[in-house]
Protein backbone atom coordinates (compact mmCIF):
# COMPACT_ATOMS: atom_id res chain seq x y z
CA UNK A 1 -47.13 288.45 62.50
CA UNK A 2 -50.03 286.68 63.96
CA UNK A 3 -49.32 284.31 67.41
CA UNK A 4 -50.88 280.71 67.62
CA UNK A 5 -52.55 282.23 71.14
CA UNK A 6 -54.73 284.68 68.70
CA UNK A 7 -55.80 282.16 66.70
CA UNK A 8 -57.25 280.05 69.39
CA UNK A 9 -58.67 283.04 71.27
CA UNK A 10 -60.03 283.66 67.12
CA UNK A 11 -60.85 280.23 66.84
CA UNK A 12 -62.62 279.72 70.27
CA UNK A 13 -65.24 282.36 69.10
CA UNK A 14 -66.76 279.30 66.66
CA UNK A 15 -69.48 277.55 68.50
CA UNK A 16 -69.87 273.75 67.36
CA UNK A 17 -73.31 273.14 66.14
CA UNK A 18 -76.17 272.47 68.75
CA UNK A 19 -74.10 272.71 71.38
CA UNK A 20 -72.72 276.15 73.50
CA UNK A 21 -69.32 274.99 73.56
CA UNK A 22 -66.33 276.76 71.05
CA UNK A 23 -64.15 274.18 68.44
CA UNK A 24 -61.40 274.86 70.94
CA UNK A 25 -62.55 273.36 74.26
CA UNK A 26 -63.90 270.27 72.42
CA UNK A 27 -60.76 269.58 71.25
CA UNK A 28 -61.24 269.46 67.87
CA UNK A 29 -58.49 272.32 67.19
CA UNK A 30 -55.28 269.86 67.26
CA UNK A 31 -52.99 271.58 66.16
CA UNK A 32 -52.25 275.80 64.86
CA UNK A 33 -48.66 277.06 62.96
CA UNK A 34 -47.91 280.22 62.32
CA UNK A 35 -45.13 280.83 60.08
CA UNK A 36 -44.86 284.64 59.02
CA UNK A 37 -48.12 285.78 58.00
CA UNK A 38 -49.67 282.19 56.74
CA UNK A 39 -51.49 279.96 59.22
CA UNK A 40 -52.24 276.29 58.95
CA UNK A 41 -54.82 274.70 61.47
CA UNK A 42 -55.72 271.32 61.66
CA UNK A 43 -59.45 270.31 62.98
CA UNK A 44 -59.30 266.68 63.94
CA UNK A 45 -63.02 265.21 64.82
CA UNK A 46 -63.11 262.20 67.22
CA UNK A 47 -66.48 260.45 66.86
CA UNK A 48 -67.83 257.10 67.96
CA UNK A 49 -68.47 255.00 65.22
CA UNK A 50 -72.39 254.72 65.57
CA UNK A 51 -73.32 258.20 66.45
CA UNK A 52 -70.69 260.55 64.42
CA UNK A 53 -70.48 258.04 60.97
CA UNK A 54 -74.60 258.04 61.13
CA UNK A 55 -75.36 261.44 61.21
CA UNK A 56 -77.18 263.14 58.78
CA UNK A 57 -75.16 266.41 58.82
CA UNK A 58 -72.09 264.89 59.67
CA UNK A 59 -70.21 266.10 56.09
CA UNK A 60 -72.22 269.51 56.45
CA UNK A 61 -71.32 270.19 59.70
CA UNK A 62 -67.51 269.37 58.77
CA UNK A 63 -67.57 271.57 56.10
CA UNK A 64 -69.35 274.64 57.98
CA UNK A 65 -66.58 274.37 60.70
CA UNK A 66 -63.66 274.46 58.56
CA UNK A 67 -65.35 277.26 56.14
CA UNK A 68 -65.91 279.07 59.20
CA UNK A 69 -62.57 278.76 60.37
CA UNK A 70 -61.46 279.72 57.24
CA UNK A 71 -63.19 283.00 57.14
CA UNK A 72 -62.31 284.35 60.19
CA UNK A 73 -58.49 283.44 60.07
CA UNK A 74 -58.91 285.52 56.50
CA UNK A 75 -60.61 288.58 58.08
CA UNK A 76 -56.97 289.21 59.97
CA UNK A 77 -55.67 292.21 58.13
CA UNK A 78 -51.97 291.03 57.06
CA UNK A 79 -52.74 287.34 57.21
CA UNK A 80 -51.03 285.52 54.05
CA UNK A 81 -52.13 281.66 53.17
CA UNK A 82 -54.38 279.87 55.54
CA UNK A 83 -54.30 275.95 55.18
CA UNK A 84 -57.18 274.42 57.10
CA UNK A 85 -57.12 270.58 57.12
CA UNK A 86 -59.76 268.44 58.16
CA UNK A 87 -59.51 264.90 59.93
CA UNK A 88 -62.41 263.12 60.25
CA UNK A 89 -61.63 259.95 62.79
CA UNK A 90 -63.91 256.93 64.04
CA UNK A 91 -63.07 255.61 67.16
CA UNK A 92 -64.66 252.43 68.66
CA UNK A 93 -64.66 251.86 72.87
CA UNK A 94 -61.92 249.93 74.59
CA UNK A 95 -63.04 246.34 75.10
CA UNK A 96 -63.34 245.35 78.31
């Protein structure tokens, strides 16, 4: 049985693109259940409005994360279903 701690020390291996920092300290890993052998993660990615919702890559780089996430959860000998979910969530400033 795999431990939610191994799957963020897994997890914090994935570097988020352009930048040196892992998935993990950004805060984009929310949430991680382990439940016998299958795993569920959830990725949730705070953006502001103008910089995340007009980036070119934006549904690329989404999709690499969570693909990569997926593959390296798999590559755990024993591990049974991974669920990966994806949130994608704007955020605008607090008005003064």
């Amino acid at each position: 049985m795999i431990s939610k701690d191994e799957v963020l020390r897994l997890l914090s291996g994935i570097k988020y693109p352009g930048y040196s920092r892992n998935i993990v300290s950004f805060g984009i890993v929310q949430d991680v259940g382990a439940v016998g052998n299958d795993i569920s993660v959830k990725l949730v990615f705070h953006r502001p409005i103008i910089h995340w919702m007009c980036h070119p890559r934006r549904d690329e780089i989404l999709r690499e994360i969570a693909e990569e996430v997926d593959r390296k959860i798999n590559a755990i000998s024993g591990v049974g279903k991974v669920d990966v979910e994806v949130q994608d969530v704007q955020y605008r400033p607090a008005r003064a």
